[in-house]
C-alpha atoms as a PDB file:
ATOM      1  CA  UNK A   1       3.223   0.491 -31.731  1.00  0.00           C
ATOM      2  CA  UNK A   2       5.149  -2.194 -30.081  1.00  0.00           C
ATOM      3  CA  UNK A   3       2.498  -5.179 -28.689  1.00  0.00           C
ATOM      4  CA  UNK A   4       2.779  -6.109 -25.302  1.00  0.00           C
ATOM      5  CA  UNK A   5       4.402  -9.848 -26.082  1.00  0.00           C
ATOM      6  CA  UNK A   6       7.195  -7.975 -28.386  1.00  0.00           C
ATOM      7  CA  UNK A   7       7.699  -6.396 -25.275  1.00  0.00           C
ATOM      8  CA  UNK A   8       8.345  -8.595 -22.990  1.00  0.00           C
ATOM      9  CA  UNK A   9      10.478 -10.261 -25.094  1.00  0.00           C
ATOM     10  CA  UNK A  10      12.475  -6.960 -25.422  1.00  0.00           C
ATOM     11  CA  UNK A  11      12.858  -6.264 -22.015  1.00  0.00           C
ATOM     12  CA  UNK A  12      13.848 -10.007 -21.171  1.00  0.00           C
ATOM     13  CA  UNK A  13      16.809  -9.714 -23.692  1.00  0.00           C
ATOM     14  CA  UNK A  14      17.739  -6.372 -22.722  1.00  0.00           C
ATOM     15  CA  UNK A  15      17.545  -6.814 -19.147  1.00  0.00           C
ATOM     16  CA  UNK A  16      18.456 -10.254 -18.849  1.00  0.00           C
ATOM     17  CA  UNK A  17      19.964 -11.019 -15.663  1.00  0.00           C
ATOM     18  CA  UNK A  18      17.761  -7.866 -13.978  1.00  0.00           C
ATOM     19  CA  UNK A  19      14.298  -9.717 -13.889  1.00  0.00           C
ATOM     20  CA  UNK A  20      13.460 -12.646 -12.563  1.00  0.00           C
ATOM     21  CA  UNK A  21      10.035 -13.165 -14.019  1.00  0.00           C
ATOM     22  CA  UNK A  22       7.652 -11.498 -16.389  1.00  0.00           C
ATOM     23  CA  UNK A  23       3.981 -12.112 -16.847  1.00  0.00           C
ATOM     24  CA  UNK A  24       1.069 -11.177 -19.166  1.00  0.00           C
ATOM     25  CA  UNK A  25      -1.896 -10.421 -17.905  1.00  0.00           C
ATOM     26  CA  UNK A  26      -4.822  -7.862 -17.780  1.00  0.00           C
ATOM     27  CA  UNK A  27      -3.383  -6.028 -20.853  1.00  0.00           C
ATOM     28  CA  UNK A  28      -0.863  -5.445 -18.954  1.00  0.00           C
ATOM     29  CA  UNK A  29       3.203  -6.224 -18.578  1.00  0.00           C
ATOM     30  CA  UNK A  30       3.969  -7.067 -15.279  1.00  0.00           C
ATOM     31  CA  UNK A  31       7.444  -7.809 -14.046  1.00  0.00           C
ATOM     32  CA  UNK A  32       9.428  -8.845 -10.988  1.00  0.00           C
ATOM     33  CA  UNK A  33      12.986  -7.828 -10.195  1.00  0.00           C
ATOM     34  CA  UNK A  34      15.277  -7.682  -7.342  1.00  0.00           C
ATOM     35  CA  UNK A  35      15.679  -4.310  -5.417  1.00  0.00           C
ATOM     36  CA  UNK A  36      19.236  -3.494  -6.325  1.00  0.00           C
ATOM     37  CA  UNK A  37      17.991  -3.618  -9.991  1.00  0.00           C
ATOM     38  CA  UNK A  38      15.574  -0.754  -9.502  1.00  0.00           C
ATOM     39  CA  UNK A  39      17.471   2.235 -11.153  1.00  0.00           C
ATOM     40  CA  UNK A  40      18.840   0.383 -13.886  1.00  0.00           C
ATOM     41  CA  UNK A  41      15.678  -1.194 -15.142  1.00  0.00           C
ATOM     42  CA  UNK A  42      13.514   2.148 -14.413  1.00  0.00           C
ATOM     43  CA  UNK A  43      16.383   3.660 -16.730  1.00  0.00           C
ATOM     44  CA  UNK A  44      16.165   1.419 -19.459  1.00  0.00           C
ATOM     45  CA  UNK A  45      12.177   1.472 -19.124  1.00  0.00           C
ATOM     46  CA  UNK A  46      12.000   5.111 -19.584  1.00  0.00           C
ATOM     47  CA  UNK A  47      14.584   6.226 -22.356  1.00  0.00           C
ATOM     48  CA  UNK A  48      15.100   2.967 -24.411  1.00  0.00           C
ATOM     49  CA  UNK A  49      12.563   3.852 -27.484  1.00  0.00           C
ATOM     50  CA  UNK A  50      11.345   0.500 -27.606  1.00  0.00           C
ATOM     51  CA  UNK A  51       9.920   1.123 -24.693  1.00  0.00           C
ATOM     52  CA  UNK A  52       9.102   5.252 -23.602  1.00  0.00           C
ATOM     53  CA  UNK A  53       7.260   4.723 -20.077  1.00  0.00           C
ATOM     54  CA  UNK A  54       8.266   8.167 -19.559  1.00  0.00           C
ATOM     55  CA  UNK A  55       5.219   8.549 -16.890  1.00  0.00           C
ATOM     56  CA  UNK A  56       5.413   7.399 -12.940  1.00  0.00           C
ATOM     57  CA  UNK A  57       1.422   6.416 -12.152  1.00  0.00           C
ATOM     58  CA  UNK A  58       1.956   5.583  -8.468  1.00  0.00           C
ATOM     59  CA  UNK A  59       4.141   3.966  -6.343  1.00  0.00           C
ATOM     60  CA  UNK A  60       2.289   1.693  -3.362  1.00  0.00           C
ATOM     61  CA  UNK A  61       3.298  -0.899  -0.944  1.00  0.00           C
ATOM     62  CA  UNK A  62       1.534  -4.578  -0.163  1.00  0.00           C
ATOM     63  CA  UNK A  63       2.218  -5.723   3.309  1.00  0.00           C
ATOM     64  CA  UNK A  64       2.749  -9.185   4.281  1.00  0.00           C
ATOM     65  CA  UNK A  65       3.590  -9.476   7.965  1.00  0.00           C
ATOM     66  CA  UNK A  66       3.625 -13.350   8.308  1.00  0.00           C
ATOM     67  CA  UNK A  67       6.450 -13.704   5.225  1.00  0.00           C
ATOM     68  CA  UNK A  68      10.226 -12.275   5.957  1.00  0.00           C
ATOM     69  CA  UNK A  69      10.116 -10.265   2.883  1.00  0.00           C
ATOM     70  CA  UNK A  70       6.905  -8.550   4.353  1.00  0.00           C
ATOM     71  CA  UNK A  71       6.441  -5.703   1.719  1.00  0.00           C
ATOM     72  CA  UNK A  72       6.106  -5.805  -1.951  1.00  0.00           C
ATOM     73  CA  UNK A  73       6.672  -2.380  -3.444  1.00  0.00           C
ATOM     74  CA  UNK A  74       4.890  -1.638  -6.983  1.00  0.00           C
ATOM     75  CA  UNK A  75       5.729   0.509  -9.400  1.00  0.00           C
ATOM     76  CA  UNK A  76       3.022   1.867 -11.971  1.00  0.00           C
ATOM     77  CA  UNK A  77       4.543   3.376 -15.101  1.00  0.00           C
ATOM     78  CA  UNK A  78       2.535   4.212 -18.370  1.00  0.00           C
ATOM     79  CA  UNK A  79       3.942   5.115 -22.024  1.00  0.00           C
ATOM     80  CA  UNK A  80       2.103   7.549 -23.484  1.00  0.00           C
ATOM     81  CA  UNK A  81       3.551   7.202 -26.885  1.00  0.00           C
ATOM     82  CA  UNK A  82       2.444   3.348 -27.159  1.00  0.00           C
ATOM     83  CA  UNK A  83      -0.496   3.351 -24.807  1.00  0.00           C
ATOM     84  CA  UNK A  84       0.876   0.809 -22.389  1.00  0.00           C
ATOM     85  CA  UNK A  85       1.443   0.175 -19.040  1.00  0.00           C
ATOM     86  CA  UNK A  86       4.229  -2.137 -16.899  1.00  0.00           C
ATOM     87  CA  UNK A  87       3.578  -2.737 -12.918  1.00  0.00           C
ATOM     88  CA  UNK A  88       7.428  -3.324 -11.800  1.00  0.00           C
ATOM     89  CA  UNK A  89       7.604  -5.043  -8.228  1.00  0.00           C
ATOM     90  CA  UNK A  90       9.766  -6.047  -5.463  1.00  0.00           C
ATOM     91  CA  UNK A  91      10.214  -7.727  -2.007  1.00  0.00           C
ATOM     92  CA  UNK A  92      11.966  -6.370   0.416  1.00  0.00           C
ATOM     93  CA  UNK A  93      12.453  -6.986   4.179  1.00  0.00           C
ATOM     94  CA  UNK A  94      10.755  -4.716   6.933  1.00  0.00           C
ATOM     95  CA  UNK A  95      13.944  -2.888   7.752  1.00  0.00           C
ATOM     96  CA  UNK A  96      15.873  -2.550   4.283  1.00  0.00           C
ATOM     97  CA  UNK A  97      16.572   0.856   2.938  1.00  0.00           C
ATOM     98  CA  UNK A  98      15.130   1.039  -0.501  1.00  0.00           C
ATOM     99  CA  UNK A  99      16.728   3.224  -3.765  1.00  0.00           C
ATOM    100  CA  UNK A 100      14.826   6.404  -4.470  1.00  0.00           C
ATOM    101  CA  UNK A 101      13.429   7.337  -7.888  1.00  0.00           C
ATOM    102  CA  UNK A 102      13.291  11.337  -7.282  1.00  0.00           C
ATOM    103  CA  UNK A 103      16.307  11.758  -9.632  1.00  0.00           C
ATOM    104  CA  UNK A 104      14.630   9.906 -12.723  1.00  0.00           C
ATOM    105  CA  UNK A 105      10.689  10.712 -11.799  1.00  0.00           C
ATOM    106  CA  UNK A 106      10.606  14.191  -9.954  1.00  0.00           C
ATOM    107  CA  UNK A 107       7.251  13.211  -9.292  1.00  0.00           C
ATOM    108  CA  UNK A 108       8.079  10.019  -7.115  1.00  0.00           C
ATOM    109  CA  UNK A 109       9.168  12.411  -4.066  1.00  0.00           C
ATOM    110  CA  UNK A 110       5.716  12.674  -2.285  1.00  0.00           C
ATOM    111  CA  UNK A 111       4.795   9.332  -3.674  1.00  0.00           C
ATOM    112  CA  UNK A 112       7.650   7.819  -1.257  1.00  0.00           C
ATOM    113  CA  UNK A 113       6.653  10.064   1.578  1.00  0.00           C
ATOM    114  CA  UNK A 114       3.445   8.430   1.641  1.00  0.00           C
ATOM    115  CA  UNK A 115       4.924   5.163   1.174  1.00  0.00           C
ATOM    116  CA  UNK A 116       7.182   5.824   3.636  1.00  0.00           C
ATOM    117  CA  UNK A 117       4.128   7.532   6.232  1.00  0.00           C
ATOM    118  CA  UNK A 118       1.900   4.667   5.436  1.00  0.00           C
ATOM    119  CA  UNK A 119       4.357   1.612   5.601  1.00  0.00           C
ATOM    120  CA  UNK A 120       7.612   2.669   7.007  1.00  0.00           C
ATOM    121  CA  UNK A 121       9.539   2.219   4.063  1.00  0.00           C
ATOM    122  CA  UNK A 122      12.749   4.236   3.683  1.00  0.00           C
ATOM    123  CA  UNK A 123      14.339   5.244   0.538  1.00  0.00           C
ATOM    124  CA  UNK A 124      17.710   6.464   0.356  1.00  0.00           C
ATOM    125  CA  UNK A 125      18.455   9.487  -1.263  1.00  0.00           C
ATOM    126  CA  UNK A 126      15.433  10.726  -1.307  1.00  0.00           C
ATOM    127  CA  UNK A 127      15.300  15.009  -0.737  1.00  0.00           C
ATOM    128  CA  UNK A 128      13.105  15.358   2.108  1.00  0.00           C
ATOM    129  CA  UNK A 129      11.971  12.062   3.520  1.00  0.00           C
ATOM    130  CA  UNK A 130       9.078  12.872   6.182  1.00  0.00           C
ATOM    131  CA  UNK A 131       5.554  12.314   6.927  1.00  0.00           C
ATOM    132  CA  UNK A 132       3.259  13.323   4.655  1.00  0.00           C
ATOM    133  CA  UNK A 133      -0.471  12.563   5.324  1.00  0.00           C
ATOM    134  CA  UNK A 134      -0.312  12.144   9.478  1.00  0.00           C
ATOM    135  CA  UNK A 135      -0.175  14.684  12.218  1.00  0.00           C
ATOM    136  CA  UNK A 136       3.084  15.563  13.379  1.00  0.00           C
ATOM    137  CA  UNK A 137       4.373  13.289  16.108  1.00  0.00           C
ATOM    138  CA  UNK A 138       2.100  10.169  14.811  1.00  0.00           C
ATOM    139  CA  UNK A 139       3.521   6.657  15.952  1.00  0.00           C
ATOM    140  CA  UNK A 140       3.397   4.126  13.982  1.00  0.00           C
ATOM    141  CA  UNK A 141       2.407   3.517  10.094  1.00  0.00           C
ATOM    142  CA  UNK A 142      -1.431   3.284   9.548  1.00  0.00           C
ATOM    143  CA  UNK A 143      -1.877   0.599   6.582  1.00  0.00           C
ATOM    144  CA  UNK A 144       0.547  -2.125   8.328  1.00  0.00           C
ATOM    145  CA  UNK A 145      -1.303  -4.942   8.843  1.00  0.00           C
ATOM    146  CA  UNK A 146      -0.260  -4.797  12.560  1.00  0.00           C
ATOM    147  CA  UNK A 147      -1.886  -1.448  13.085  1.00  0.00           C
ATOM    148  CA  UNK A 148      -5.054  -1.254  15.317  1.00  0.00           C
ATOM    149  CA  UNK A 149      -8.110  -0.140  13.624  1.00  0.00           C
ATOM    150  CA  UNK A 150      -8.664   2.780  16.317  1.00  0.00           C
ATOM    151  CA  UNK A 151      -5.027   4.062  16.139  1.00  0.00           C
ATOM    152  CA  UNK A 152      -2.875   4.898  19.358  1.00  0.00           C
ATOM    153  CA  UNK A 153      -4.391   8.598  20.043  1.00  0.00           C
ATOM    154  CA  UNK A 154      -7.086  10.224  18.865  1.00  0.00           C
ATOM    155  CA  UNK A 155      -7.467  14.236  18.614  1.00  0.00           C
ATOM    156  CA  UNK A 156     -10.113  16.062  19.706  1.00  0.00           C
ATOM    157  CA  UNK A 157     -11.513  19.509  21.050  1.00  0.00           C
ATOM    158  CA  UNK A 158     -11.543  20.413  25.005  1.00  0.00           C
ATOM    159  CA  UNK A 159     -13.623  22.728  26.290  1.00  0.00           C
ATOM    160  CA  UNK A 160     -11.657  23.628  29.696  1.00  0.00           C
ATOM    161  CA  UNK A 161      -8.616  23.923  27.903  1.00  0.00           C
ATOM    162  CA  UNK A 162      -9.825  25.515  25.127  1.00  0.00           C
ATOM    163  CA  UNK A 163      -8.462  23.815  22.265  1.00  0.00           C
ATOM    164  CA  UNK A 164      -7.548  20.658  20.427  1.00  0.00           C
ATOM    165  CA  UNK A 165      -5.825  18.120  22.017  1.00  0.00           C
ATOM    166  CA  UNK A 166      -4.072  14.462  21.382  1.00  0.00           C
ATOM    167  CA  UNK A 167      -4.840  11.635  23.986  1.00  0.00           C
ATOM    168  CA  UNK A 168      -4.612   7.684  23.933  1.00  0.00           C
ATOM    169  CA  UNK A 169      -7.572   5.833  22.928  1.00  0.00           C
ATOM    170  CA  UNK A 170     -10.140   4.552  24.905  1.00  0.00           C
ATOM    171  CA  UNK A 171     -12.941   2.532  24.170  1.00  0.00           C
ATOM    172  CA  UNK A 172     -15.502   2.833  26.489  1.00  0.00           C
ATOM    173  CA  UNK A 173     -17.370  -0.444  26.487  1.00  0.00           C
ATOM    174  CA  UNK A 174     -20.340   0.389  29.558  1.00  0.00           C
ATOM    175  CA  UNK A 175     -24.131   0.202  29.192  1.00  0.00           C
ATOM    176  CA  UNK A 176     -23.601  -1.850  25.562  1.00  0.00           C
ATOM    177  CA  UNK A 177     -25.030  -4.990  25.035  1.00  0.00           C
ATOM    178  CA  UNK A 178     -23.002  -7.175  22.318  1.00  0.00           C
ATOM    179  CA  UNK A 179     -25.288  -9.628  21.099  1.00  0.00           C
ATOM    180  CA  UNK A 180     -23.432 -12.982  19.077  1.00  0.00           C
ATOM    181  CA  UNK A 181     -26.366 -14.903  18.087  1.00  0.00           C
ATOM    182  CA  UNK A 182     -26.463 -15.661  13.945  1.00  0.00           C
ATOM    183  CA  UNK A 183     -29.154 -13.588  12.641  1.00  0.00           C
ATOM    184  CA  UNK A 184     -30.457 -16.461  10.921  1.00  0.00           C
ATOM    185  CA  UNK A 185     -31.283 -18.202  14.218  1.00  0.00           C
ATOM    186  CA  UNK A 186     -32.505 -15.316  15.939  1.00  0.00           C
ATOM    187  CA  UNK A 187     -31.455 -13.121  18.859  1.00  0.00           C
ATOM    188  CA  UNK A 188     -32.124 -14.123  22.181  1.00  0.00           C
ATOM    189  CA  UNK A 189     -34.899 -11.332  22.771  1.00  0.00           C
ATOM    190  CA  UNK A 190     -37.132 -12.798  19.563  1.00  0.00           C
ATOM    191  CA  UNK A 191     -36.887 -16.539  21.024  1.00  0.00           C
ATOM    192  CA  UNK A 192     -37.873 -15.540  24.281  1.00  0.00           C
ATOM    193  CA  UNK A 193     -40.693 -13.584  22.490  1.00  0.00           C
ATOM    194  CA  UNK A 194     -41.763 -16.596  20.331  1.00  0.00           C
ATOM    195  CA  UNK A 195     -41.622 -18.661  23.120  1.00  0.00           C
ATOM    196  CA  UNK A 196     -43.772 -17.088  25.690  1.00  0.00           C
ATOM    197  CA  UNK A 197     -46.459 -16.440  22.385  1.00  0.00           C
ATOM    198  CA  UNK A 198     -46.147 -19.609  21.984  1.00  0.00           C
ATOM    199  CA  UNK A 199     -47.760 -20.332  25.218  1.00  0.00           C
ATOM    200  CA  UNK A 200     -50.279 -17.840  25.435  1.00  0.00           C
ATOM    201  CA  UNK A 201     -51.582 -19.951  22.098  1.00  0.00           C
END
């Protein structure tokens, strides 16, 4: 069994002007390359026998809206063989079409529809590139950072109509009483309380 720092160094002479940085950490291998690299270095990481990660994990998405690259995609791939795993990531820009990996990892096809549902990502090539965890017609992409918390429409049953239907949200804010005291000072109800004991004594 190879060790993870024979690794590394592996990869980095193999793959020399495909990765920009590699770091230990975690038991782990995890390396940073530039998107146009993707195939090749997926390639080489699953049928060079030095290195057999022969198994996509997941693929998932970071999003950072305040940077121009705003998404870092991450790629989780394990090697059964030699017990290892390598986290592969790149930045890309909000609009950039992305490489698919459905022709090396079969398995990567509903991974990048949710991807792709979830952050807006597209990936070229891919087989069948739509929505896979939202209701048809959803707007937007749920785990931006942008996205409100309540979402755009809710769904829900209606009696006079008789079934279920999708409408904007609305928050309906009457009869509530928001309260911003600090619970270690005390609300404005218990002061007024300890007050007026306060003069009964």
């Amino acid at each position: 069994m190879i060790n993870l720092i024979d690794l590394e160094k592996k990869i980095n002479s193999e793959l020399t002007t495909k990765i920009k940085k590699t770091e230990i950490k975690h038991n782990q291998l995890f390396i940073e390359i530039e998107k146009d690299d993707l195939v090749d270095v997926t390639l080489f990481l699953k049928t060079n026998n030095s290195t057999k990660f022969r198994q996509l994990i997941d693929i998932t998405v970071v999003d950072y809206p305040e940077q121009i690259k705003r998404f870092k995609i991450i790629y989780l791939f394990l090697s059964h063989e030699f017990n290892q795993r390598i986290i592969l990531s790149y930045f890309i820009n909000e609009n950039e079409l992305i490489s698919s990996l459905t022709s090396i990892f079969p398995a990567a096809n509903w991974m990048e529809r949710e991807v792709f549902d979830m952050y807006g990502v597209n990936f070229k090539d891919h087989p069948d590139l739509r929505r896979i965890l939202t209701d048809y017609g959803f707007e937007g992409h749920p785990l931006r950072k942008d996205f409100p918390l309540t979402g755009h429409s809710e769904v829900r049953y209606n009696e006079a109509q008789k079934k279920v239907i999708s409408e904007p949200v609305k928050l309906e804010q009457n009869y509530r009483n928001f309260d911003y005291e600090s619970p270690w000072e005390g609300t404005k109800y218990i002061k007024d309380q300890t007050e007026n004991n306060d003069k009964k004594n």
